[in-house]
Protein backbone atom coordinates (compact mmCIF):
# COMPACT_ATOMS: atom_id res chain seq x y z
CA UNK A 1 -13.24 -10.72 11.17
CA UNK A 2 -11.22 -9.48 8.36
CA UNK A 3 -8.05 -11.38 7.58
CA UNK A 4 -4.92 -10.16 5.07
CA UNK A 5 -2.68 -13.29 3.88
CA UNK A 6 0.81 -12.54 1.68
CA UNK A 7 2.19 -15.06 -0.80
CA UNK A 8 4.24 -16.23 -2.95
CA UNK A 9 2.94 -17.75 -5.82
CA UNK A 10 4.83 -20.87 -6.86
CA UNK A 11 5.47 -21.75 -10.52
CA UNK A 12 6.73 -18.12 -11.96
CA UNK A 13 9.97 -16.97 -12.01
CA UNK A 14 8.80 -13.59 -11.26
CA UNK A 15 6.80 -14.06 -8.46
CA UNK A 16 3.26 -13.03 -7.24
CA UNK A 17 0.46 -11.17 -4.88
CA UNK A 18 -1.91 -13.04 -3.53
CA UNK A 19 -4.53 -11.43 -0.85
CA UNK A 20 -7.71 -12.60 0.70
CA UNK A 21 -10.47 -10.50 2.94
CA UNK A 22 -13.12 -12.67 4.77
CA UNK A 23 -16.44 -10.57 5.10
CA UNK A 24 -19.78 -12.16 6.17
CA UNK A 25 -21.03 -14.50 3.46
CA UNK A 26 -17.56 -14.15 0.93
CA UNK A 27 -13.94 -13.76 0.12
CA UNK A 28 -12.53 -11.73 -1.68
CA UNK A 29 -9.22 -12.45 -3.34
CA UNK A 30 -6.99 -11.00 -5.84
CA UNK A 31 -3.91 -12.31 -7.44
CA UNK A 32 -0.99 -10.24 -9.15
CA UNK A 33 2.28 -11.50 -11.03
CA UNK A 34 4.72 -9.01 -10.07
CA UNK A 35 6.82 -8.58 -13.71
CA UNK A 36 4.04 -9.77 -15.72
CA UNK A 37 1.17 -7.31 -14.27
CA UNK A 38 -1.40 -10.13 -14.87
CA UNK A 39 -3.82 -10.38 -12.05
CA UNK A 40 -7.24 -11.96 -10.98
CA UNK A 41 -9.21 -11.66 -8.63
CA UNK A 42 -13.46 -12.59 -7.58
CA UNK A 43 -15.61 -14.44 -5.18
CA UNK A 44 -15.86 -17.48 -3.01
CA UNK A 45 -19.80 -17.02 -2.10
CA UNK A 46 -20.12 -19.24 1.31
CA UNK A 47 -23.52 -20.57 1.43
CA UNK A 48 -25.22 -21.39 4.79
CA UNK A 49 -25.68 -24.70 4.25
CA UNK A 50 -21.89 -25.59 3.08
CA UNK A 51 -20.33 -22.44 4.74
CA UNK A 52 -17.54 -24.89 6.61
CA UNK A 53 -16.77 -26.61 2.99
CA UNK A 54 -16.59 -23.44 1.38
CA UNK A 55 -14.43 -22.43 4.03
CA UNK A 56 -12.24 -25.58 3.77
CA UNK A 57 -12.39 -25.61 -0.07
CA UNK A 58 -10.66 -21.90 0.09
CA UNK A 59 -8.47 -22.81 2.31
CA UNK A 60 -7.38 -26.01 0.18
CA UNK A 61 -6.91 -24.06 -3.15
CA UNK A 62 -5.19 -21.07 -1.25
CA UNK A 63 -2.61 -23.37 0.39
CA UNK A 64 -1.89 -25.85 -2.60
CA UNK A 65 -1.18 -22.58 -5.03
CA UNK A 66 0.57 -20.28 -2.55
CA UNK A 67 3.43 -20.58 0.01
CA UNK A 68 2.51 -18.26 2.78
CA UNK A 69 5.07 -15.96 4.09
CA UNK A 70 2.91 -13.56 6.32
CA UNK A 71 -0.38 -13.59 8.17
CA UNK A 72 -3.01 -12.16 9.64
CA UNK A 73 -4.78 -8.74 10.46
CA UNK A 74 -7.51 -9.24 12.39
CA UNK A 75 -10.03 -6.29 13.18
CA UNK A 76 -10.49 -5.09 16.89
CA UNK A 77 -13.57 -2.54 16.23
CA UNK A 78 -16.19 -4.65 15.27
CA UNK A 79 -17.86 -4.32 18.50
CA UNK A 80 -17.85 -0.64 18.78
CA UNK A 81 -20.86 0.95 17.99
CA UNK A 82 -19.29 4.24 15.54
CA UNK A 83 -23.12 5.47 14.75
CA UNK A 84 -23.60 6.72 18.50
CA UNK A 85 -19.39 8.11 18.31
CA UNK A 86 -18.50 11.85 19.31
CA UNK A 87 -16.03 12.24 16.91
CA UNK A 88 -18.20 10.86 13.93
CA UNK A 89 -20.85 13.02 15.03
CA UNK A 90 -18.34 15.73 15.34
CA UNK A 91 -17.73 15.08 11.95
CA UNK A 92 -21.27 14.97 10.73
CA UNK A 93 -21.91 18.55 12.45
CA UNK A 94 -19.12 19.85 10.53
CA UNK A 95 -20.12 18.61 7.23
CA UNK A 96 -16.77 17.80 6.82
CA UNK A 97 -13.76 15.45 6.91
CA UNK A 98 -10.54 16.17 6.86
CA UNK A 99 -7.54 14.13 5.34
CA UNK A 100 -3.78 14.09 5.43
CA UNK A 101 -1.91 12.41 2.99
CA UNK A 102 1.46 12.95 0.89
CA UNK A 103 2.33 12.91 -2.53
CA UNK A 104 3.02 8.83 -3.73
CA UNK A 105 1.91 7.78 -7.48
CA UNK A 106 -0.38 5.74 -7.99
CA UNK A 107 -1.94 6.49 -4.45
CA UNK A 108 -2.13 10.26 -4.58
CA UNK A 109 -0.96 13.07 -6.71
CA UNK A 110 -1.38 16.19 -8.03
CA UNK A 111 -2.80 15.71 -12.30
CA UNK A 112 -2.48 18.65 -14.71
CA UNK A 113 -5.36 20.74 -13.02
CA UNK A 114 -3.06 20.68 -9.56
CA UNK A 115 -6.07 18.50 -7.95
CA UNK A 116 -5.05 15.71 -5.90
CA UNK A 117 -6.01 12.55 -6.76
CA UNK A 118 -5.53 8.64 -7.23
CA UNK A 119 -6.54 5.26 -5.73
CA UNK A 120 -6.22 6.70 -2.06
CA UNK A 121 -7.99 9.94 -2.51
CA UNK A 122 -11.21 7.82 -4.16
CA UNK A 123 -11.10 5.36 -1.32
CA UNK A 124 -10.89 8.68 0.87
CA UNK A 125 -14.10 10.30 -0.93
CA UNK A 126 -15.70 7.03 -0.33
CA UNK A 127 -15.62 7.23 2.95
CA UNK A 128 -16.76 10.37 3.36
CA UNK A 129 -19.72 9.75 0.76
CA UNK A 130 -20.63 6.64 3.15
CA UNK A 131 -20.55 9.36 6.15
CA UNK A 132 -22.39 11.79 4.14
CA UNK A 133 -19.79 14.58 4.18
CA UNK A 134 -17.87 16.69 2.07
CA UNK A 135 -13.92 15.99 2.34
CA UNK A 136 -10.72 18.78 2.64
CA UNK A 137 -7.63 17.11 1.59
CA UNK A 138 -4.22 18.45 2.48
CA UNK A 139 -0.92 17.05 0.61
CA UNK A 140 2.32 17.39 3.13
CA UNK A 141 5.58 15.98 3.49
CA UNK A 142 5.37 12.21 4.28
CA UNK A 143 7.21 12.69 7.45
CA UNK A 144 4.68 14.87 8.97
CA UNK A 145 1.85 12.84 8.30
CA UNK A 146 1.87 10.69 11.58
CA UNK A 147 2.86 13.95 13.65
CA UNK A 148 -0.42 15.76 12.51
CA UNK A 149 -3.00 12.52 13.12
CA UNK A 150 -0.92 12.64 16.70
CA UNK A 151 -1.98 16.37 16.94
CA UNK A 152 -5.53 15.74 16.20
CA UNK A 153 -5.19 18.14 13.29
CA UNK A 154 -7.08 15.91 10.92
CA UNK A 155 -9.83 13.35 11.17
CA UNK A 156 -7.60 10.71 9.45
CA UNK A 157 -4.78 10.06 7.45
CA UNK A 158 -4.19 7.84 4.02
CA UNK A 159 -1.29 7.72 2.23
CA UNK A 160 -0.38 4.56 1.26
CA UNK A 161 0.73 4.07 5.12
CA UNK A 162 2.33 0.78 5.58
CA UNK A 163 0.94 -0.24 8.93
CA UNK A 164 3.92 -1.19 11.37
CA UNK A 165 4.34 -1.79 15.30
CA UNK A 166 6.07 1.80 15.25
CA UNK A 167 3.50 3.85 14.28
CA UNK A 168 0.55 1.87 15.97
CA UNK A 169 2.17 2.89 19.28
CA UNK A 170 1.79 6.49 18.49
CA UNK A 171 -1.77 6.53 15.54
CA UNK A 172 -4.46 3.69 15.60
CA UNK A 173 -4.55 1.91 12.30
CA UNK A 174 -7.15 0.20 10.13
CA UNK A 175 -7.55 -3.01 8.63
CA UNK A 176 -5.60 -3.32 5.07
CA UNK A 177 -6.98 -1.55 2.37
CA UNK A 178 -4.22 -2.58 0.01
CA UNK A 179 -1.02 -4.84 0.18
CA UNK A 180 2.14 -4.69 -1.34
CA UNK A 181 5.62 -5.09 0.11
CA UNK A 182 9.54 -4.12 -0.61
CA UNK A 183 10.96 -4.65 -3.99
CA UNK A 184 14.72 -4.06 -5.49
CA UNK A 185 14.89 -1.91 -8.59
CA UNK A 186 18.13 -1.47 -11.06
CA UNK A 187 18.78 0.00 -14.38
CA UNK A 188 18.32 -2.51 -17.39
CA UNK A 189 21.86 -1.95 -18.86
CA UNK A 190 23.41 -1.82 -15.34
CA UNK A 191 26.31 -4.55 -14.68
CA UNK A 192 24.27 -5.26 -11.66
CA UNK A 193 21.35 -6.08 -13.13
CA UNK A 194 21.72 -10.23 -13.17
CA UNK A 195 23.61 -9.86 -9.93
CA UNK A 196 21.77 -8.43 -7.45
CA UNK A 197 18.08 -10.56 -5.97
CA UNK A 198 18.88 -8.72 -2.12
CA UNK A 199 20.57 -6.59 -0.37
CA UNK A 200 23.23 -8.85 0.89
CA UNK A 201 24.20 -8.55 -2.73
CA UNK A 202 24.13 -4.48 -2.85
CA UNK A 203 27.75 -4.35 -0.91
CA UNK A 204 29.67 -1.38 -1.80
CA UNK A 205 27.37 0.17 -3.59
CA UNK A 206 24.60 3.46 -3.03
CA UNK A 207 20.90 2.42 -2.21
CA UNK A 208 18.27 5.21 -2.92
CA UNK A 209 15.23 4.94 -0.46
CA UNK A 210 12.34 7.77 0.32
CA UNK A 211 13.16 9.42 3.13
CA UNK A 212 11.44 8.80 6.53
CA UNK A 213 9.71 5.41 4.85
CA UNK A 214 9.87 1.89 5.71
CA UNK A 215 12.42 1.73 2.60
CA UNK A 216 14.88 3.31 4.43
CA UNK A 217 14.14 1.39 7.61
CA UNK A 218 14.07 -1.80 5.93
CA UNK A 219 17.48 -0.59 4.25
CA UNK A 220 18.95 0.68 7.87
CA UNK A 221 17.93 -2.55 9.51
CA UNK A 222 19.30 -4.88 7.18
CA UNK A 223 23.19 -2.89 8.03
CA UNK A 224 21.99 -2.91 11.48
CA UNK A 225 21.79 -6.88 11.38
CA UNK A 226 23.92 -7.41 8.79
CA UNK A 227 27.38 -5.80 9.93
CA UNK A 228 29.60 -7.93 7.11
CA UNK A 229 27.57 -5.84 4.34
CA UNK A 230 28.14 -2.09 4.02
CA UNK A 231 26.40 -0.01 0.98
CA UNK A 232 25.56 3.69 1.47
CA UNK A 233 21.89 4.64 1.62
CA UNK A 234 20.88 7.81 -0.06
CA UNK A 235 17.61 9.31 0.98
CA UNK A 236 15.35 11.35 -1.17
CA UNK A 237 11.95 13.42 -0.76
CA UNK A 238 10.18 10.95 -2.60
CA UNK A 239 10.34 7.89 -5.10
CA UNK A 240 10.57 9.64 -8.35
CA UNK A 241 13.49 11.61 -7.03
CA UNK A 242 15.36 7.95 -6.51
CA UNK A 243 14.10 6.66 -9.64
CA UNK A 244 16.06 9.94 -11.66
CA UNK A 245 19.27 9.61 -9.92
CA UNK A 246 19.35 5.38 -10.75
CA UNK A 247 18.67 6.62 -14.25
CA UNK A 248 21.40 9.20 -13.82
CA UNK A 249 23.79 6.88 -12.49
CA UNK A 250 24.37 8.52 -9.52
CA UNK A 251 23.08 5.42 -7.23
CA UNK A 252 22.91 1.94 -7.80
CA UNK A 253 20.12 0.38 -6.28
CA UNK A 254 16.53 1.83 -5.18
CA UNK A 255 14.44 -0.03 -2.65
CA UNK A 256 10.73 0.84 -3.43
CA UNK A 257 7.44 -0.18 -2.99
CA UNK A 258 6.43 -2.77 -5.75
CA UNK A 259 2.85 -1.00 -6.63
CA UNK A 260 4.91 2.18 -6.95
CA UNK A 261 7.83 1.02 -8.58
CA UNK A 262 5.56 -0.62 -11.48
CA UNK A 263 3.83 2.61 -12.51
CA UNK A 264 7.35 4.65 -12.05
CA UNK A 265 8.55 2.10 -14.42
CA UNK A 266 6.15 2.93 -16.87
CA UNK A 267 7.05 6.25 -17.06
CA UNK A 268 11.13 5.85 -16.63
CA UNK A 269 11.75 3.50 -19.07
CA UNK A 270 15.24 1.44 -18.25
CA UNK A 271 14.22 0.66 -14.93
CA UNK A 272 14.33 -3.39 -13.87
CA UNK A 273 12.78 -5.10 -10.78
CA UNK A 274 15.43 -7.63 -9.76
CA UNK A 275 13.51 -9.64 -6.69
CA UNK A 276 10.27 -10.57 -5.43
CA UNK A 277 8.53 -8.87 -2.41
CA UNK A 278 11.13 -9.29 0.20
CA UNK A 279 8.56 -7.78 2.90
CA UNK A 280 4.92 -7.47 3.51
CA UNK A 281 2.76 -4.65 4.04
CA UNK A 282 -0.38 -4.15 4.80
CA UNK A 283 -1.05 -0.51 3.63
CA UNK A 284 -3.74 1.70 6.63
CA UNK A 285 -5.71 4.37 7.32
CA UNK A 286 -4.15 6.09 10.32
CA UNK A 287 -6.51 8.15 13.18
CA UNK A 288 -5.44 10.00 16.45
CA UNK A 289 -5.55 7.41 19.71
CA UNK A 290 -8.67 7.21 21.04
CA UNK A 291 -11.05 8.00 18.34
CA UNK A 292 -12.55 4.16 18.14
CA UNK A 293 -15.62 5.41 16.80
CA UNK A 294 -13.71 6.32 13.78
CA UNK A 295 -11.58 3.56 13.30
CA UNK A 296 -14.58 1.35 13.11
CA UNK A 297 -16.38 3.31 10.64
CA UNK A 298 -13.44 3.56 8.50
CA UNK A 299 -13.20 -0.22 9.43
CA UNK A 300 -16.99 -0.80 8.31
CA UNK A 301 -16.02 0.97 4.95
CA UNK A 302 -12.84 -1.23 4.10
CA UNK A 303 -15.67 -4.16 4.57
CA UNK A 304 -17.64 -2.51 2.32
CA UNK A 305 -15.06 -1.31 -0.37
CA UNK A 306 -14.03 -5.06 -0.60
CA UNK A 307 -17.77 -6.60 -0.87
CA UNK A 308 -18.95 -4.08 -3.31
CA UNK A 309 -16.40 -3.96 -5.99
CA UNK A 310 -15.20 -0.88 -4.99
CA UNK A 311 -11.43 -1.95 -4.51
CA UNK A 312 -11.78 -4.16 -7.63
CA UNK A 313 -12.71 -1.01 -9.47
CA UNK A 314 -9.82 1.48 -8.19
CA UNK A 315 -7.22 -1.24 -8.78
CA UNK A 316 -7.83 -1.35 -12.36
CA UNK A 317 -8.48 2.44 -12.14
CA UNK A 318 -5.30 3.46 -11.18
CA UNK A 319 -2.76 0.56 -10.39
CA UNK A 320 -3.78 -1.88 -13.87
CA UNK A 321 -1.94 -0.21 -17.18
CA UNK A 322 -5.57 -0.51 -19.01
CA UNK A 323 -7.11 1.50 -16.09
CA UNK A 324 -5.74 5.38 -15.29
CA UNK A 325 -2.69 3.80 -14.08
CA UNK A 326 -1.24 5.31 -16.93
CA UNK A 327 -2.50 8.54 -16.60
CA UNK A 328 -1.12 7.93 -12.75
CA UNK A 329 2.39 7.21 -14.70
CA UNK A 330 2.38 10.21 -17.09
CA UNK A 331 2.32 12.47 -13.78
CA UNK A 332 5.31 10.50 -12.18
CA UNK A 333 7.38 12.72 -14.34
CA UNK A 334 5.29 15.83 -13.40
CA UNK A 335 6.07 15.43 -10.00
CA UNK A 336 9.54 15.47 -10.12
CA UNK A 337 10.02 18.52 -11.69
């Protein structure tokens, strides 16, 4: 069993990430101070003979650091036994996979030779390298993502995908490859800036969110529940598109992904995250109903990615300022235009 754990690290003012993934013998754990950028991460090896202290040892250094506001994701696949699968062998008579996913820096992109890439589209090739197959990509609109993995028109979908109750009635979902969760974001020199830490505090004014994300559902719900607050959301094609218009002046507030917002920030200078994570997200690999074969592969690889350094490697690749990440930020601009 795999399981995902959110906190918030105590003792800085600007917050933190921490995750966890149990495999066999191991966990894996990073850490990330949201304003800062610093992060660590490594290993817990469990040994046989002291797997139980090991166990409780983790458990003792997790809880005295972190106050938990969100658990668990547990994996429902282990059982199934992909290798004998229709659809994976499908798949491996093809020679090919085929992927949907959606324009969202740092997770996928188009660089300077129009090839899409970023830390979703290497986790995507490494699935396909574990499956021995070649992989078709095919960037859409975010909103017609889901739609197509309903349709069966590709073998799965990654996009940096927050995995909800909404869309696991319609797609199966994976285990986390990645969490993150809902930040606020103002201009530096804005008279809001030391004013607003939620959006109880965002009355009256206009709130930028991606259109057909969970920033504008988070943003919808909150006036849904919240009928004493009224600000007007304004819904773009994507996050650089709400970024411009904060710069611009022509909203107030944008309500963003933290992974995104930091490498958007990188590239619009001016830009200030006001709050800590006010949500938790477990970001998924999405797959039509019914294909439990490959769900548990793509499962199996998740595993994998985590024990093997993989997901240690693309974070500093593309998310970490020393890594690509600021390659990834560069292009933010590019895609706008």
């Amino acid at each position: 069993m795999v399981c995902s754990v959110f906190y918030l690290q105590k003792g800085l003012p600007s917050g933190g990430l921490f995750a966890y993934h149990q495999l066999e013998d191991k966990i894996v754990f990073s850490a990330q101070a949201i304003c800062t950028g610093e992060s660590q991460r490594g290993e817990i090896i469990m040994r046989k003979t002291a797997k139980a202290m090991a166990l409780l040892t983790a458990a003792s250094m997790i809880m005295t650091a972190f106050t938990p506001v969100y658990a668990e994701s547990t994996d429902d696949t282990a059982a199934v036994d992909w290798e004998k699968g229709d659809n994976i062998k499908a798949i491996k008579e093809k020679g090919v996979i085929t992927v949907a996913t959606g324009t969202y820096v740092p997770f996928e992109y188009r660089d300077d030779d129009n090839n899409i890439v970023g830390f979703d589209i290497d986790l995507a090739q490494y699935i396909a390298d574990k499956l021995g197959v070649d992989m078709e990509v095919t960037d859409m609109e975010f909103q017609s993502i889901v739609p197509s993995i309903q349709n069966g028109e590709y073998d799965f979908s990654i996009a940096a995908m927050y995995k909800t109750d909404e869309r696991c009635e319609v797609v199966d979902m994976s285990k986390s490859y990645c969490d993150s969760g809902m930040i606020l974001a103002v201009k530096e020199d804005s008279e809001y800036a030391d004013t607003i830490k939620s959006l109880a505090d965002c009355d009256g004014l206009k709130v930028a969110v991606k259109e057909g994300a969970t920033s504008y559902n988070v943003a919808q719900s909150f006036l849904d529940e919240n009928p004493d607050v009224s600000y007007e959301i304004v819904q773009y094609k994507d996050t650089v598109g709400c970024v411009s218009d904060l710069l611009a002046g022509r909203v107030d507030v944008v309500v963003n992904d933290l992974l995104n917002q930091k490498i958007l920030s990188q590239e619009y200078e001016g830009t200030k995250i006001v709050c800590d994570p006010f949500t938790h997200a477990e970001n998924a690999i999405a797959v039509q109903k019914g294909k439990d074969d490959l769900l548990a592969f793509i499962n199996e690889c998740i595993d994998d990615y985590y024990a093997d350094g993989t997901y240690d490697a693309l974070w500093t690749k593309w998310i970490d300022a020393s890594g690509d990440g600021e390659e990834a930020a560069s292009a933010a601009e590019d895609t706008a235009e």
